[in-house]
Protein backbone atom coordinates (compact mmCIF):
# COMPACT_ATOMS: atom_id res chain seq x y z
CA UNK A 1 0.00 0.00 0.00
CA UNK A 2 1.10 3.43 -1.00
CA UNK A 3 2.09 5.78 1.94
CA UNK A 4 0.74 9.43 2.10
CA UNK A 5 2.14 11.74 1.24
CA UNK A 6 4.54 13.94 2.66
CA UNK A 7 3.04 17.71 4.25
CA UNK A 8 4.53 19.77 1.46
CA UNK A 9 6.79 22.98 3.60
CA UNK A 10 4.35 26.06 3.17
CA UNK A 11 1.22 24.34 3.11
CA UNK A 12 -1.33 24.55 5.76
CA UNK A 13 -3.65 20.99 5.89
CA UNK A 14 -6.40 22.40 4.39
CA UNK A 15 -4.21 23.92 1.04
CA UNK A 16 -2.91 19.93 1.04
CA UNK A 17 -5.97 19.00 0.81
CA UNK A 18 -7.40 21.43 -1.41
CA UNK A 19 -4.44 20.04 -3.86
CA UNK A 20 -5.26 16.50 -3.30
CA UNK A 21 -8.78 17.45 -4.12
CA UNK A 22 -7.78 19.06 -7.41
CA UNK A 23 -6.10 16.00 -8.62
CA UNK A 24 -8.39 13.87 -7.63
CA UNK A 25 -10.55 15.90 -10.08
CA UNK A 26 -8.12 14.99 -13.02
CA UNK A 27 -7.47 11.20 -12.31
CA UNK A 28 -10.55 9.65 -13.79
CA UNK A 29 -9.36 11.16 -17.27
CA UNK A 30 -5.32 9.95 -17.05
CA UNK A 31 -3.92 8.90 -19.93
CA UNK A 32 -1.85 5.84 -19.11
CA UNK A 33 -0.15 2.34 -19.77
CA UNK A 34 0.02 1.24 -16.70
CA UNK A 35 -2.29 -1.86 -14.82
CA UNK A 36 -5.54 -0.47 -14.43
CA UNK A 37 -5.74 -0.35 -10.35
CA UNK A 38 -7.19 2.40 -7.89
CA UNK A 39 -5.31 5.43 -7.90
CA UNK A 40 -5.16 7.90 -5.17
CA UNK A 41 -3.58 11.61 -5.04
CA UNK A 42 -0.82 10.69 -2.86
CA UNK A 43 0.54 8.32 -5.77
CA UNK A 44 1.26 11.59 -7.62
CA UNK A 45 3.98 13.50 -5.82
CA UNK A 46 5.36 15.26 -8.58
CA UNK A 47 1.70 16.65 -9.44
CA UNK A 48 1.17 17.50 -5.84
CA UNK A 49 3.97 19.77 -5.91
CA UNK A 50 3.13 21.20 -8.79
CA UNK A 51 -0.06 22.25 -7.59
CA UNK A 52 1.40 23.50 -4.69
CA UNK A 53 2.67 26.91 -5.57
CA UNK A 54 -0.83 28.32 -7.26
CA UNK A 55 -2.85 26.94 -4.18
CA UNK A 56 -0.79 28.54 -1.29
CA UNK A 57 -0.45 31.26 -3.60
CA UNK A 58 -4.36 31.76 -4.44
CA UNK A 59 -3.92 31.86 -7.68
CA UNK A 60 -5.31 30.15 -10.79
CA UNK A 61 -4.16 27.23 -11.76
CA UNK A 62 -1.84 26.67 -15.24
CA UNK A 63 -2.17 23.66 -17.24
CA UNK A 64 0.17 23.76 -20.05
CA UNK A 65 -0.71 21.19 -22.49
CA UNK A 66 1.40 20.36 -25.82
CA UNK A 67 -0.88 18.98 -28.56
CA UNK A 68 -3.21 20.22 -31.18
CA UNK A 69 -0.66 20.71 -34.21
CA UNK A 70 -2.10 19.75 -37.17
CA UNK A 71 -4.64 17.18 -38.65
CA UNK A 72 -3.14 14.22 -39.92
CA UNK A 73 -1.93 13.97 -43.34
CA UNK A 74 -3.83 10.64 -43.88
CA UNK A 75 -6.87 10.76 -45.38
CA UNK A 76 -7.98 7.16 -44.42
CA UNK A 77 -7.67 8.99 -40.35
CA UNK A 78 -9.55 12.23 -40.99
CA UNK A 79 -11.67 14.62 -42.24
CA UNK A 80 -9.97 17.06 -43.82
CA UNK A 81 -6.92 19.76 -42.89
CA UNK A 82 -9.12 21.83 -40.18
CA UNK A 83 -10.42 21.38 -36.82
CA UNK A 84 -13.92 19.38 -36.82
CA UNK A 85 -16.24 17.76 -34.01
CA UNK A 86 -13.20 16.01 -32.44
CA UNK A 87 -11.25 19.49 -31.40
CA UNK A 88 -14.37 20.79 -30.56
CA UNK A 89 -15.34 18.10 -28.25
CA UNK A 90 -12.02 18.10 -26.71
CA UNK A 91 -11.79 21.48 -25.95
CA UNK A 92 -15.28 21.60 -24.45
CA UNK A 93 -13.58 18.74 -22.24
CA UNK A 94 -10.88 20.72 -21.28
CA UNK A 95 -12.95 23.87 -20.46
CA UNK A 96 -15.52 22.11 -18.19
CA UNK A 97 -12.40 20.04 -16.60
CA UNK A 98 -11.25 23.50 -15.71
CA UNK A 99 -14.98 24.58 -14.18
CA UNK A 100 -14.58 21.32 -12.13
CA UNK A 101 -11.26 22.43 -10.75
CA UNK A 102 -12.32 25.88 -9.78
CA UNK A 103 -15.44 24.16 -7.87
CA UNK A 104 -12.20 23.10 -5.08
CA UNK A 105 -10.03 25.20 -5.77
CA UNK A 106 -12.15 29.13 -6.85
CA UNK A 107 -9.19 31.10 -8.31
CA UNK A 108 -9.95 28.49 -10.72
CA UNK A 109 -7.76 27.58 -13.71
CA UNK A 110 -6.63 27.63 -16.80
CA UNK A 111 -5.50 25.44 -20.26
CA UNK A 112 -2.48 26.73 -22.21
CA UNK A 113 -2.68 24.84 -25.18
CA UNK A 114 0.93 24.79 -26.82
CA UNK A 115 -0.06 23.73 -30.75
CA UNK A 116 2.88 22.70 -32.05
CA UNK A 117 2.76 21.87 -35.53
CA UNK A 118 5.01 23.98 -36.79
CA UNK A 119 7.74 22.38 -34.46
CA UNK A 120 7.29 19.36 -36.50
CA UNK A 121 6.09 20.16 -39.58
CA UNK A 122 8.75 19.04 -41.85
CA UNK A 123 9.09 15.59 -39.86
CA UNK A 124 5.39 14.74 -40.33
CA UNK A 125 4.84 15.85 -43.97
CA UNK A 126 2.23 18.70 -43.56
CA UNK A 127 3.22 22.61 -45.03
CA UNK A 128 3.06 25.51 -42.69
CA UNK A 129 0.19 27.19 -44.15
CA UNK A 130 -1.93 24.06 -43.56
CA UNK A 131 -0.72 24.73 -40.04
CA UNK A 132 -1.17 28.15 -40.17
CA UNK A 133 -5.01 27.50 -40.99
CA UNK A 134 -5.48 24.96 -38.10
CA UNK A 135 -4.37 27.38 -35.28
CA UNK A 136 -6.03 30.13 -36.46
CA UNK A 137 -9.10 27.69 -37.18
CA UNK A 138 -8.62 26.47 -33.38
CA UNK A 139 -8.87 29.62 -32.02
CA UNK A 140 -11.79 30.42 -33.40
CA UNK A 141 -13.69 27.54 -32.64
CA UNK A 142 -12.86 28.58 -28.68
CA UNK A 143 -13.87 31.70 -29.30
CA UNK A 144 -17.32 30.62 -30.94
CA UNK A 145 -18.29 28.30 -27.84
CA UNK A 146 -16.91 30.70 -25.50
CA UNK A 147 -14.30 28.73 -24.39
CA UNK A 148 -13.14 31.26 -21.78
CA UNK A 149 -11.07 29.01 -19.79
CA UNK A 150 -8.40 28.29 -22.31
CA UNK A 151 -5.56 29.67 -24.39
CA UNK A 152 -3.30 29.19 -27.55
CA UNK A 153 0.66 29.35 -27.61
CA UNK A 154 2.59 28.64 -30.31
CA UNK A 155 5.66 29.49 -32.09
CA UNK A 156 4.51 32.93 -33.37
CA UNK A 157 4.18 33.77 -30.01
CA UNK A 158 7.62 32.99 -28.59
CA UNK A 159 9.78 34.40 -32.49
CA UNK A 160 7.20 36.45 -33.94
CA UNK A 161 6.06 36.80 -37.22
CA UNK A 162 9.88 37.74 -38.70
CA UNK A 163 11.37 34.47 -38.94
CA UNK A 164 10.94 31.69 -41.15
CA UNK A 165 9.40 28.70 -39.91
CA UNK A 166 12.59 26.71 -40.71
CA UNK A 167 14.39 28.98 -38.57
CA UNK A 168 12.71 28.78 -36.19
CA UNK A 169 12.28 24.96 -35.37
CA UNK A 170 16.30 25.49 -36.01
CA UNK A 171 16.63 27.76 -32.78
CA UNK A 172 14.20 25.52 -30.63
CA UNK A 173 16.29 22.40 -31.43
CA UNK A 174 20.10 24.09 -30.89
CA UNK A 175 18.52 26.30 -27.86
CA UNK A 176 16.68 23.00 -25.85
CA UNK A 177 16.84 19.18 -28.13
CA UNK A 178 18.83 16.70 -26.15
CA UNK A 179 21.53 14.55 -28.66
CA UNK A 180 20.16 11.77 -30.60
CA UNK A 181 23.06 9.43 -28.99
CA UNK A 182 21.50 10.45 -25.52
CA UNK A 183 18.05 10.07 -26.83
CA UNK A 184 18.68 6.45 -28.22
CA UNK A 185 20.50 5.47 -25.02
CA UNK A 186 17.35 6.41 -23.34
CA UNK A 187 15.44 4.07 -25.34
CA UNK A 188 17.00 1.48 -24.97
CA UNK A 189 17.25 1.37 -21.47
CA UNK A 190 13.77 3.32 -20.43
CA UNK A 191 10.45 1.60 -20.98
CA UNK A 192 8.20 4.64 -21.53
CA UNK A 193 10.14 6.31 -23.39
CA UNK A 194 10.69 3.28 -25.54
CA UNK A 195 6.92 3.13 -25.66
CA UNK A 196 7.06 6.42 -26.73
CA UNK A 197 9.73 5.52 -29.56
CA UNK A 198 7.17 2.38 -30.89
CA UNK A 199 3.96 4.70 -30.90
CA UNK A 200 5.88 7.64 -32.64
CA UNK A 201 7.00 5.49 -35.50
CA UNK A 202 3.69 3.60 -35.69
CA UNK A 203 1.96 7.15 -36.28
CA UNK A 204 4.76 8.59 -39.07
CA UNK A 205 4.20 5.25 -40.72
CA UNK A 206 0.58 5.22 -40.93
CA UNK A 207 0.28 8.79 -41.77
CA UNK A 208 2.93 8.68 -44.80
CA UNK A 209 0.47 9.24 -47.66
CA UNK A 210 3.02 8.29 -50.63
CA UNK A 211 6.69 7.08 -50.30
CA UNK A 212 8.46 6.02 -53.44
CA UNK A 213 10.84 3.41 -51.87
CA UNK A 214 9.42 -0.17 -50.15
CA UNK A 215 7.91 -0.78 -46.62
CA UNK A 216 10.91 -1.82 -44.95
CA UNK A 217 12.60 1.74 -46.76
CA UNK A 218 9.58 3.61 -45.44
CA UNK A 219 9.67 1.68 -41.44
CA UNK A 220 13.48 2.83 -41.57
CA UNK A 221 12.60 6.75 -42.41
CA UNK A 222 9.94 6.62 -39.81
CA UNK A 223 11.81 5.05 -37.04
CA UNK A 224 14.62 8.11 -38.03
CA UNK A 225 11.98 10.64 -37.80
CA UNK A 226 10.60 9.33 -34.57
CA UNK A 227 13.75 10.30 -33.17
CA UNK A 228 13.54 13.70 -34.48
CA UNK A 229 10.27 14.21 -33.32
CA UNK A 230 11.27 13.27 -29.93
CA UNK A 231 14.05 15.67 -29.91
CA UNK A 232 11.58 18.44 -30.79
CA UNK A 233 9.03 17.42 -28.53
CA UNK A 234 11.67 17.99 -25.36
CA UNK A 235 12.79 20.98 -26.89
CA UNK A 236 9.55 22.21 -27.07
CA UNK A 237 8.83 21.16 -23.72
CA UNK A 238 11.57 22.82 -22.52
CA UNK A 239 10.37 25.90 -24.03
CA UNK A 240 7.05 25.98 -22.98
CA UNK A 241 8.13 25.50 -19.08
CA UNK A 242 10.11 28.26 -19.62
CA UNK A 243 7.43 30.81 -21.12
CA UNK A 244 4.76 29.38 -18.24
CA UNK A 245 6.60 28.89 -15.50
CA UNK A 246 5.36 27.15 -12.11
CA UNK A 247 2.72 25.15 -15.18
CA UNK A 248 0.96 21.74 -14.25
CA UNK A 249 2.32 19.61 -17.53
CA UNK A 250 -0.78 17.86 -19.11
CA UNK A 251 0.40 15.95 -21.89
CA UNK A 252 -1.25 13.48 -24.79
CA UNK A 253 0.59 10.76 -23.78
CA UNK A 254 0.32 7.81 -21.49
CA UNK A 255 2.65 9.01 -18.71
CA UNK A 256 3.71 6.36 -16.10
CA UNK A 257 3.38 7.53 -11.99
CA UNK A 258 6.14 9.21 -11.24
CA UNK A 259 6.82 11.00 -14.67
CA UNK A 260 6.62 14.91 -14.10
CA UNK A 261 3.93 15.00 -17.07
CA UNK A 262 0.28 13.88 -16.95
CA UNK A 263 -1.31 12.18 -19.27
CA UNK A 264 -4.51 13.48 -20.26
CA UNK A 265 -7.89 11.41 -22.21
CA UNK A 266 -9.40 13.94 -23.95
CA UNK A 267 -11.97 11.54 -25.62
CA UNK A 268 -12.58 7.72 -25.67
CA UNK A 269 -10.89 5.63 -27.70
CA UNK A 270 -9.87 1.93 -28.38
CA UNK A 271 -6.17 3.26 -28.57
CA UNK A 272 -4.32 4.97 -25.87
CA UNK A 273 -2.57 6.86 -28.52
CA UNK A 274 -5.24 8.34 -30.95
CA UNK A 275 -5.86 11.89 -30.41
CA UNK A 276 -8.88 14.23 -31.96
CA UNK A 277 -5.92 15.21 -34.82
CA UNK A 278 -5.58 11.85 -35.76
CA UNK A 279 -8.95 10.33 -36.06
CA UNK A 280 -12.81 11.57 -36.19
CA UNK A 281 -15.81 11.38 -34.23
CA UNK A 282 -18.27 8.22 -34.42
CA UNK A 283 -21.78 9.09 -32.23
CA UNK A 284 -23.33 6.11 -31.41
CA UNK A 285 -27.15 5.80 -30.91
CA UNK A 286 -26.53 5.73 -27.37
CA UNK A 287 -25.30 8.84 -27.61
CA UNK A 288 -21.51 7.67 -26.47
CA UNK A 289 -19.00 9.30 -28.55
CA UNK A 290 -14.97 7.64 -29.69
CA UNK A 291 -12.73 8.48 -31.76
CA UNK A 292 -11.76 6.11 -34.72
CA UNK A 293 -10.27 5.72 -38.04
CA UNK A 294 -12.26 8.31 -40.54
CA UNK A 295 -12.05 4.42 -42.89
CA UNK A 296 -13.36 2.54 -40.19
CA UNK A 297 -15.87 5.06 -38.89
CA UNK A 298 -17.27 5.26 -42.95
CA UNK A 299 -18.63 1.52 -42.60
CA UNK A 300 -20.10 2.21 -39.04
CA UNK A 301 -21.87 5.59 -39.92
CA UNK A 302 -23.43 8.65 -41.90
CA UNK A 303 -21.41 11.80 -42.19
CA UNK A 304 -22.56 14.95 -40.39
CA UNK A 305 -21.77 19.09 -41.89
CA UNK A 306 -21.17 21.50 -39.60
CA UNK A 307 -20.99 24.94 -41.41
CA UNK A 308 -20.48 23.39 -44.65
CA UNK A 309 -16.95 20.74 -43.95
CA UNK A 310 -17.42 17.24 -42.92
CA UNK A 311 -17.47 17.27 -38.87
CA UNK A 312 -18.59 13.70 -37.30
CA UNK A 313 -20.50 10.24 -38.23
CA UNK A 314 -23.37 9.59 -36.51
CA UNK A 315 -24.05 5.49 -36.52
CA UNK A 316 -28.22 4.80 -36.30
């Protein structure tokens, strides 16, 4: 059995609790890997701390959460190049998770979401303008469902509008990216982040639309890129704790106890791994929504418009 944990220094009992309350709040929704088994607050140190400062402090709560870059490139996964029902669903998620926090904690809180497409945009195979048009795209959808809790960072925001985009994901990389030799050594000798590795690769691979050379060509340029994309996602972690500091990290992936991340389920799905960028919507008749292959969600279901694009099946 776990032990409690420690009084954190600065904390009267009812701010500890008022922090164990909070992420007890976000626990049903943790994106993991790990043995399903009951989790309690005091198995989350790291997170406990984090939530420290803002709560003695009385002060809103940060969440910064990397995500939200782009859609896929695959046209079997999605609907097209623009946010649809599964961002919008998402972000509803993440707003009312935020109302739920500020009903224990009333300074309340906030989502920073850090859309990072253009950090990997030449890795994954989709142009900066297409990026260009989902950010902007995203931010309007939380502006048009009043989305007040949340907020948009991205590279424009930290070099401006002066700078190429190549130049930029240059200076992230020499400025914060760990070396690919440390990087492999850490895969091979670190289970999550070997999990990471597998379920990097498996997404470049299926989202390579056309590749002139043969499969096994193809698995060896994905499991290179994986390794890029790694590097950029720590450098760009790295700068996003340093533009929002004293932030509780959310992230998209699982996240093992005892990683200073936490992994976040913004909507159900059969995968672990499939996000609202890389997949669409299926509505049951139930009502119960998931998030699946746009090919397999075609057989299940009838396609829904919203304004116009493609947004959702509904099945029934």
């Amino acid at each position: 059995m776990t032990s409690p944990a420690r009084p954190r220094p600065g904390l009267s009992p009812t701010q500890q609790d008022v922090c164990a309350q909070v992420l007890a709040t976000l626990l049903p929704y943790r994106r993991t890997l790990d043995a399903a088994h009951q989790e309690r607050p005091e198995d989350f140190p790291a997170q406990l701390r984090q939530l420290a400062g803002p709560v003695a402090a009385g002060e809103p709560i940060r969440f910064t959460l990397p995500g939200f870059p782009c859609k896929s490139p695959n046209p079997a996964k999605v609907l097209g190049h623009l946010p649809d029902e599964g961002e919008r669903l998402a972000l509803r998620f993440l707003d009312a998770l935020c109302a739920r926090v500020a009903a224990v904690h009333p300074p309340g809180a906030r989502v920073v979401i850090c859309s990072d497409g253009h950090v990997f945009s030449d890795l994954i195979g989709v142009p900066d303008p297409a990026i260009d048009a989902y950010a902007d795209a995203l931010r309007a959808l939380i502006r048009a469902e009043g989305l007040t809790r949340l907020d948009v960072f991205d590279l424009r925001e930290v070099y401006g509008a002066e700078l190429s985009h190549d130049a930029k994901r240059a200076l992230v990389a020499a400025e914060h990216a760990p070396s690919l030799e440390s990087l492999r050594a850490q895969t091979r000798c670190d289970e999550p982040t070997r999990r990471l590795y597998q379920g990097i690769t498996r997404f470049l691979f299926e989202d390579t639309a056309s590749f002139a050379g043969t499969r096994s060509a193809l698995q060896r340029d994905c499991r290179r890129r994986a390794y890029g994309v790694m590097q950029r996602s720590t450098a760009w972690g790295e700068l996003v704790a340093a533009h929002h500091p004293g932030a509780f990290r959310l992230s998209i992936h699982p996240q093992p106890r005892g990683s200073a991340k936490f992994g976040i389920r913004l909507l159900d799905a059969p995968d672990v791994w499939v996000t609202p960028w890389h997949s669409c919507v299926v509505e049951h008749a139930d009502g119960r929504r998931e998030l699946m292959r746009r090919a397999d969600a075609e057989r299940l279901g009838r396609p829904v418009l919203r304004e116009g694009r493609p947004s959702h099946f509904v099945v029934g």
